[in-house]
Protein backbone atom coordinates (compact mmCIF):
# COMPACT_ATOMS: atom_id res chain seq x y z
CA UNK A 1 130.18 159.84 -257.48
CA UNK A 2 133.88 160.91 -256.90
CA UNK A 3 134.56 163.77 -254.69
CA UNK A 4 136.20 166.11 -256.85
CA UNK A 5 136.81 169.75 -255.68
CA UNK A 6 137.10 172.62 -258.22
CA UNK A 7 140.32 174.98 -257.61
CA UNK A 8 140.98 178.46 -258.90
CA UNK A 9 144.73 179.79 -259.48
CA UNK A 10 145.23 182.91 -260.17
CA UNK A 11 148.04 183.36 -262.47
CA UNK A 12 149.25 186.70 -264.02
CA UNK A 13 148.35 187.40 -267.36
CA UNK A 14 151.09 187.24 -270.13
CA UNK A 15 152.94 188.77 -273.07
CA UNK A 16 152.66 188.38 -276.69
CA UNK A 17 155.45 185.46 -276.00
CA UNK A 18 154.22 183.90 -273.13
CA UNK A 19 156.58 185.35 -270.27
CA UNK A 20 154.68 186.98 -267.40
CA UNK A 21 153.32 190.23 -267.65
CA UNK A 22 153.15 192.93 -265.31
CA UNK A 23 149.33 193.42 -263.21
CA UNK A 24 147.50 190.69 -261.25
CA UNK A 25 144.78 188.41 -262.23
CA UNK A 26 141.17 187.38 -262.99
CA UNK A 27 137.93 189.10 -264.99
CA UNK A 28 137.59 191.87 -262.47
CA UNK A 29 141.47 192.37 -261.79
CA UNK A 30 143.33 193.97 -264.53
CA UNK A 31 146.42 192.09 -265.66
CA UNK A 32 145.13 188.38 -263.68
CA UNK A 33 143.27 185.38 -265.11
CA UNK A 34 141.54 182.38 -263.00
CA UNK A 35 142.98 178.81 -264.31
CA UNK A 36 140.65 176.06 -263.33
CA UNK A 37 141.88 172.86 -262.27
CA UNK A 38 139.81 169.27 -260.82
CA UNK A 39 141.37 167.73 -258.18
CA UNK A 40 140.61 164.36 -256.88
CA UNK A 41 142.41 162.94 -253.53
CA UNK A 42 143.04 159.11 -252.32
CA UNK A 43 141.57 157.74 -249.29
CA UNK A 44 144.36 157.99 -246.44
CA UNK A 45 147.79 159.49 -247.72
CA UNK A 46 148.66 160.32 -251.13
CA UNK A 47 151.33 158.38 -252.42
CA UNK A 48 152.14 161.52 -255.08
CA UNK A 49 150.18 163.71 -257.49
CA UNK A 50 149.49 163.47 -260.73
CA UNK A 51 148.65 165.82 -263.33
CA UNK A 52 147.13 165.27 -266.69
CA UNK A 53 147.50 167.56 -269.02
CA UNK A 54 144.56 167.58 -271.58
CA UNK A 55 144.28 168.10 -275.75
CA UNK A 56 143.83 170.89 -278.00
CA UNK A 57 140.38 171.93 -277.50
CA UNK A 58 140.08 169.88 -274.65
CA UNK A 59 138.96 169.87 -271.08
CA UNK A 60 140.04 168.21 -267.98
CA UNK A 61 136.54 167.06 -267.08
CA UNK A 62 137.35 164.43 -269.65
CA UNK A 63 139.71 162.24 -267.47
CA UNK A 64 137.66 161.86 -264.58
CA UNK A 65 137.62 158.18 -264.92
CA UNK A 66 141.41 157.92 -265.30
CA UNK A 67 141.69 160.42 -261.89
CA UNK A 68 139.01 157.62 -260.06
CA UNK A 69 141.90 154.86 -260.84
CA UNK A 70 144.29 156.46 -259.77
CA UNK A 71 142.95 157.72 -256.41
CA UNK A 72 142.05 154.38 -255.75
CA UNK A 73 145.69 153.47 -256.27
CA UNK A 74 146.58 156.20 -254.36
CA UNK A 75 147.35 159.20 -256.18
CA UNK A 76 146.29 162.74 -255.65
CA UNK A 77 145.16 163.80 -259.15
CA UNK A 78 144.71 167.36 -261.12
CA UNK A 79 143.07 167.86 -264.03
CA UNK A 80 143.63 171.70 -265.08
CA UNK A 81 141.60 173.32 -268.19
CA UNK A 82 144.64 175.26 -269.87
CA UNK A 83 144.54 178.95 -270.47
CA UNK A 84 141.48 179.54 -273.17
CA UNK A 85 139.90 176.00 -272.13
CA UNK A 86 137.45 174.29 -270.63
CA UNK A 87 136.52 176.37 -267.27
CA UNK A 88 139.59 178.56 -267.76
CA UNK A 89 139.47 182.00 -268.56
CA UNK A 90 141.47 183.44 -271.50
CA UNK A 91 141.04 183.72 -274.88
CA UNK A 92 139.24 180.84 -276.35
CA UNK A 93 141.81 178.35 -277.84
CA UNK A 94 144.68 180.53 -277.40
CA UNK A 95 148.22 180.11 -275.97
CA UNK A 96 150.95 182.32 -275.86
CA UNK A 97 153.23 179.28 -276.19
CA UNK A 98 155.69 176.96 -274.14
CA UNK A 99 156.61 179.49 -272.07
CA UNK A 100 153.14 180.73 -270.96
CA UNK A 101 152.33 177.11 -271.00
CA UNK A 102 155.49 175.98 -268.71
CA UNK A 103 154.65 178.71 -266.12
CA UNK A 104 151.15 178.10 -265.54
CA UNK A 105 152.09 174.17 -265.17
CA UNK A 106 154.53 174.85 -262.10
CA UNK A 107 151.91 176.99 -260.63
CA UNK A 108 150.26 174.14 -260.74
CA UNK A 109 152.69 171.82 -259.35
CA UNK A 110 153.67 174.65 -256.61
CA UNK A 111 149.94 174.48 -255.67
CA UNK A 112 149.88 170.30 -255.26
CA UNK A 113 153.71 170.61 -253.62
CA UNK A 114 152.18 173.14 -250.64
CA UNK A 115 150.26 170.06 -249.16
CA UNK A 116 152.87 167.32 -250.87
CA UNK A 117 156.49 168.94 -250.58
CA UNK A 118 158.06 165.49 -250.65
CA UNK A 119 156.05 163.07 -252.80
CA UNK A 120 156.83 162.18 -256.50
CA UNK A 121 154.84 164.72 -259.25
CA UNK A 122 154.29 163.07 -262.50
CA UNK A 123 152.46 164.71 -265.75
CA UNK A 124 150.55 162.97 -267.83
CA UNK A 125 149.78 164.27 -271.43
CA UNK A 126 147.12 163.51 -274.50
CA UNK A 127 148.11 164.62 -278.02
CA UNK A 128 148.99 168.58 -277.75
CA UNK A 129 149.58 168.05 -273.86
CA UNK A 130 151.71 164.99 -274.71
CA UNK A 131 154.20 167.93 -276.27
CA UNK A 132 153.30 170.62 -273.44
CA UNK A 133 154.38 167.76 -270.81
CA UNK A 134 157.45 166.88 -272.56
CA UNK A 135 158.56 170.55 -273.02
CA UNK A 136 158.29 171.22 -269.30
CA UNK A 137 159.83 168.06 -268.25
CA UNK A 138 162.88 168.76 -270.09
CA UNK A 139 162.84 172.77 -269.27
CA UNK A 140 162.38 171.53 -265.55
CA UNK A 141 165.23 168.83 -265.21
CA UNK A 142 164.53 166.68 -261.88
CA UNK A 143 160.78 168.09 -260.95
CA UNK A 144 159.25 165.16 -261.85
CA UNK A 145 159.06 161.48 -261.14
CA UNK A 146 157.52 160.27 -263.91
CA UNK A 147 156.06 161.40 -267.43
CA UNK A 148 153.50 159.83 -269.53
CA UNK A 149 152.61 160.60 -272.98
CA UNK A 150 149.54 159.55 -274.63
CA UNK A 151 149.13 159.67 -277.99
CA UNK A 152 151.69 162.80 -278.62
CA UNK A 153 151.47 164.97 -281.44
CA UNK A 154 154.56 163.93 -284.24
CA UNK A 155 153.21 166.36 -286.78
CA UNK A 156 150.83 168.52 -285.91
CA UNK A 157 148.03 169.67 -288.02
CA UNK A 158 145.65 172.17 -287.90
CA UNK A 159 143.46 174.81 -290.13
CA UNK A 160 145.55 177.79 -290.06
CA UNK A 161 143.70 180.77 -289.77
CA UNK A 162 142.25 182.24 -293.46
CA UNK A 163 143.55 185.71 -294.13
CA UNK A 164 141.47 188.56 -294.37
CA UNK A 165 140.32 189.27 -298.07
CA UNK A 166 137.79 191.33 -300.19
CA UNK A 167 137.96 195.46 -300.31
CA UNK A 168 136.21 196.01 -296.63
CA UNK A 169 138.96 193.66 -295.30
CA UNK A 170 141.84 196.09 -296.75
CA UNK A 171 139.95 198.95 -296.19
CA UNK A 172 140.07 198.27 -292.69
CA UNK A 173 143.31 197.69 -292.32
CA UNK A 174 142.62 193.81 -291.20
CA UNK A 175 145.34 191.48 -291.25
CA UNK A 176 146.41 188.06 -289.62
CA UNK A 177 147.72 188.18 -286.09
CA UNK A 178 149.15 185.98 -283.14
CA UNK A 179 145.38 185.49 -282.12
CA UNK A 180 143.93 185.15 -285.23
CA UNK A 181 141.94 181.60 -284.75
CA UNK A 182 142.24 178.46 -286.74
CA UNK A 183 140.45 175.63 -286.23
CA UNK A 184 141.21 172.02 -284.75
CA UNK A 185 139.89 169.40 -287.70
CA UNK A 186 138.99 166.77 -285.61
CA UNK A 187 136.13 164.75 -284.78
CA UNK A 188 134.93 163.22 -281.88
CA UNK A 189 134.68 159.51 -283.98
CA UNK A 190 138.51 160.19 -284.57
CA UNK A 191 139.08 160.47 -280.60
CA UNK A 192 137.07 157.85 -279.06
CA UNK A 193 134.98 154.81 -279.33
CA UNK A 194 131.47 154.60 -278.77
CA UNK A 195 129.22 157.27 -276.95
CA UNK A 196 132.01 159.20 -276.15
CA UNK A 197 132.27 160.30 -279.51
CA UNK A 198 128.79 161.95 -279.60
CA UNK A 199 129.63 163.26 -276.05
CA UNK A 200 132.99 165.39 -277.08
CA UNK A 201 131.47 166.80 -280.36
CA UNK A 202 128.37 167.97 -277.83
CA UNK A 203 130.25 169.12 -275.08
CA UNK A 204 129.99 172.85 -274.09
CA UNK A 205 133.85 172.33 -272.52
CA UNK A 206 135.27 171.65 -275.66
CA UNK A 207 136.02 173.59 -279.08
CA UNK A 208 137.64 173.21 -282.65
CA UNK A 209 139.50 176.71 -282.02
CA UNK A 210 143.20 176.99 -282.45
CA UNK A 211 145.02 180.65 -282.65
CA UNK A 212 148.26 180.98 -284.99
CA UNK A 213 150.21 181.34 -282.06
CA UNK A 214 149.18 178.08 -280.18
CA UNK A 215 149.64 176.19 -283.63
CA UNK A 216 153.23 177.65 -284.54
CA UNK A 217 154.04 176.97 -280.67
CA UNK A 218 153.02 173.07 -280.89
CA UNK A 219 154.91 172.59 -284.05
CA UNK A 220 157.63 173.86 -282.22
CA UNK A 221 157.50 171.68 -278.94
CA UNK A 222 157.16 168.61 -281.52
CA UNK A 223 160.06 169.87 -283.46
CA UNK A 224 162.33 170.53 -280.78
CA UNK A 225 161.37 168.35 -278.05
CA UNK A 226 160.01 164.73 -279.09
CA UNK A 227 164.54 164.11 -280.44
CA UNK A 228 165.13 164.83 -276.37
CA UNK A 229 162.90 162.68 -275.23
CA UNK A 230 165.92 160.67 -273.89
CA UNK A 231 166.81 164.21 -271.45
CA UNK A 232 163.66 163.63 -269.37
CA UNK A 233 165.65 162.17 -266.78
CA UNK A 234 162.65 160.41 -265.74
CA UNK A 235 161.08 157.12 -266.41
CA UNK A 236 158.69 157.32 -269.62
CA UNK A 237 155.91 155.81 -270.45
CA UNK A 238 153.82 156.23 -274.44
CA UNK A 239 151.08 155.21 -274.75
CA UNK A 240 149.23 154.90 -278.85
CA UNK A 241 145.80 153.82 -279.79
CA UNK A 242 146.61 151.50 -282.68
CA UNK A 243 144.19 153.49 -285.01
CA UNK A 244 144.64 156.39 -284.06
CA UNK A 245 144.26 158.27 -287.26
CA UNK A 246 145.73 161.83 -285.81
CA UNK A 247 149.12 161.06 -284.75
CA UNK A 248 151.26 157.61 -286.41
CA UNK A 249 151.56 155.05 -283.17
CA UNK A 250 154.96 154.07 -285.30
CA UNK A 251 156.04 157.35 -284.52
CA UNK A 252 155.89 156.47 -280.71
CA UNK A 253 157.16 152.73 -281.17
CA UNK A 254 160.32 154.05 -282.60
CA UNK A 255 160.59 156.34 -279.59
CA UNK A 256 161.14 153.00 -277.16
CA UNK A 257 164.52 153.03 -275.40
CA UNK A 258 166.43 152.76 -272.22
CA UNK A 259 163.88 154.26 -269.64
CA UNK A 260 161.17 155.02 -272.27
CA UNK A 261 158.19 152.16 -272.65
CA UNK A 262 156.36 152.45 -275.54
CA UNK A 263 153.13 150.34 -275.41
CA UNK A 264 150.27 150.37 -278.33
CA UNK A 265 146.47 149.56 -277.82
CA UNK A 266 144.75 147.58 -280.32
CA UNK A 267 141.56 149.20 -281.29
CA UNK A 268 141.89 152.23 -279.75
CA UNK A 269 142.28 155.48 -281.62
CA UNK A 270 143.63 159.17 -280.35
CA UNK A 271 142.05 159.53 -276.76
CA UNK A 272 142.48 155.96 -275.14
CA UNK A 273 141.64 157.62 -272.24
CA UNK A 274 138.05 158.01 -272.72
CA UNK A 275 135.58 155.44 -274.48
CA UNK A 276 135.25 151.71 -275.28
CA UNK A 277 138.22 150.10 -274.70
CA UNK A 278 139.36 153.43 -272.36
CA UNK A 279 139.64 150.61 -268.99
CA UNK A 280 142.29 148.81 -270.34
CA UNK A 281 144.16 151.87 -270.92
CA UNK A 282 143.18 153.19 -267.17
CA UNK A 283 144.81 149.64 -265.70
CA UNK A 284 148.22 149.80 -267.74
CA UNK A 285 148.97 153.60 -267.33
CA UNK A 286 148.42 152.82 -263.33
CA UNK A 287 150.34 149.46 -263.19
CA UNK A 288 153.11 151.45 -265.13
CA UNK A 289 152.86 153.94 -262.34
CA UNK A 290 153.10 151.33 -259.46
CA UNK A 291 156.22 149.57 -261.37
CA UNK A 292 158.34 152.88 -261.95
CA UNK A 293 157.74 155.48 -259.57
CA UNK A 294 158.97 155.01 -256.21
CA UNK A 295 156.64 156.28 -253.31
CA UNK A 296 158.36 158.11 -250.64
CA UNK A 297 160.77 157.06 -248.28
């Protein structure tokens, strides 16, 4: 068993637009929330950090196995639940967008640079992360060393949420808002292979719950961020399950170019991560990682 510790940040609450709002944070502090995050460390030095940024409806318990590669390579790894996920406290499945989003990652990345000021930070990210990483990586020119995108998002599609209807809905004066919750139409035998499958679509860490916010927000980072992939400044690395039924692994091999490796896994579908098949995926991300980020000095 891996000797993960279990972190708390507190991180202020936000506005209606994701920029930070005024009070402090968590359950018992007005105007605070705790964000959860898994952190893993190498034997000896860390080389750098890594931080994997997880799926809608997702948790960061999931990548355990990828963080136990890693470390063994060297890495220092984090695996935060996102505001309304996982461990996290907020609103379940909501996000006040990029912003919101952006902010709570550099908390993160302040946390892992108080022990690591000098060592390289790369973000790794699966589906909706994929376009949360790539958003911050281009708001954030030079923080990072590396970025790796699994599976990313080209068109994302969720249930929106239904609208209120009938008389008592009117009477009351219900109507759609930036919370309102949709759902996330996936599966777990569209994710993964094997008994992973049964194990997302049972686990009490993940949901199907998507607000209107969060789902106007990721077709906005997909929009508006996967044409500047070329500004990461960074070395890239995509990763696709070949049948991945949720997101077109075309999509990503027309995305190869100078600095950006696109490389697609036969037989794997959406989270290539996790599952049958998920080791091979383990070996290339972290012989990617040896090849094209530089350790210290």
């Amino acid at each position: 068993m891996e000797d993960f510790t279990l972190t708390n940040l507190e991180l202020r609450e936000s506005t209606e637009t994701g920029e930070e709002a005024a009070g402090l944070s968590h359950a018992s502090m007005k105007g605070m929330l705790l964000l959860t995050v898994l952190e893993l460390a190498p034997r000896g030095e860390p080389r750098g950090a890594v931080t994997v940024v997880h799926d809608a409806g997702d948790t960061g318990d999931r990548y355990r196995d990828l963080a136990a590669v890693l470390a063994d390579r060297g890495w220092a790894i984090a695996l935060p639940d996102l505001r309304g996920h996982g461990r996290t406290e907020g609103e379940r499945g909501h996000s006040a967008g990029l912003i919101e989003i952006g902010r709570d990652l550099d908390e993160i990345q302040n946390h892992l640079a108080y022990r690591m000021p000098d060592e390289p930070k790369v973000l790794v990210g699966q589906g909706l992360g994929a376009l949360h990483a790539l958003s911050y990586a281009i708001s954030k020119p030079g923080t990072l060393a590396g970025l790796v995108l699994v599976a990313p998002l080209h068109e994302p599609r969720f249930e929106p949420p239904e609208a209120p209807s009938g008389m008592l809905g009117r009477l009351m004066g219900k109507k759609l808002t930036s919370t309102s919750p949709g759902s996330i139409p996936w599966t777990g035998d569209q994710l993964v292979l094997g008994a992973a499958a049964t194990a997302w679509d049972s686990d009490p860490l993940t949901h199907n719950i998507i607000t209107a916010r969060a789902q106007e927000q990721a077709q906005r980072a997909a929009s508006e961020f996967l044409p500047r992939l070329s500004e990461v400044g960074a070395p890239v690395l995509i990763l696709h399950g070949a049948d991945d039924p949720l997101s077109d692994a075309e999509c990503s091999r027309a995305l190869a170019g100078e600095g950006v490796h696109v490389q697609v896994l036969d037989g794997l579908l959406h989270h290539p991560l996790q599952g049958d098949g998920s080791d091979a995926t383990h070996q290339a991300l972290a012989d990617w990682l040896d090849q094209n980020v530089p350790t210290k000095d």
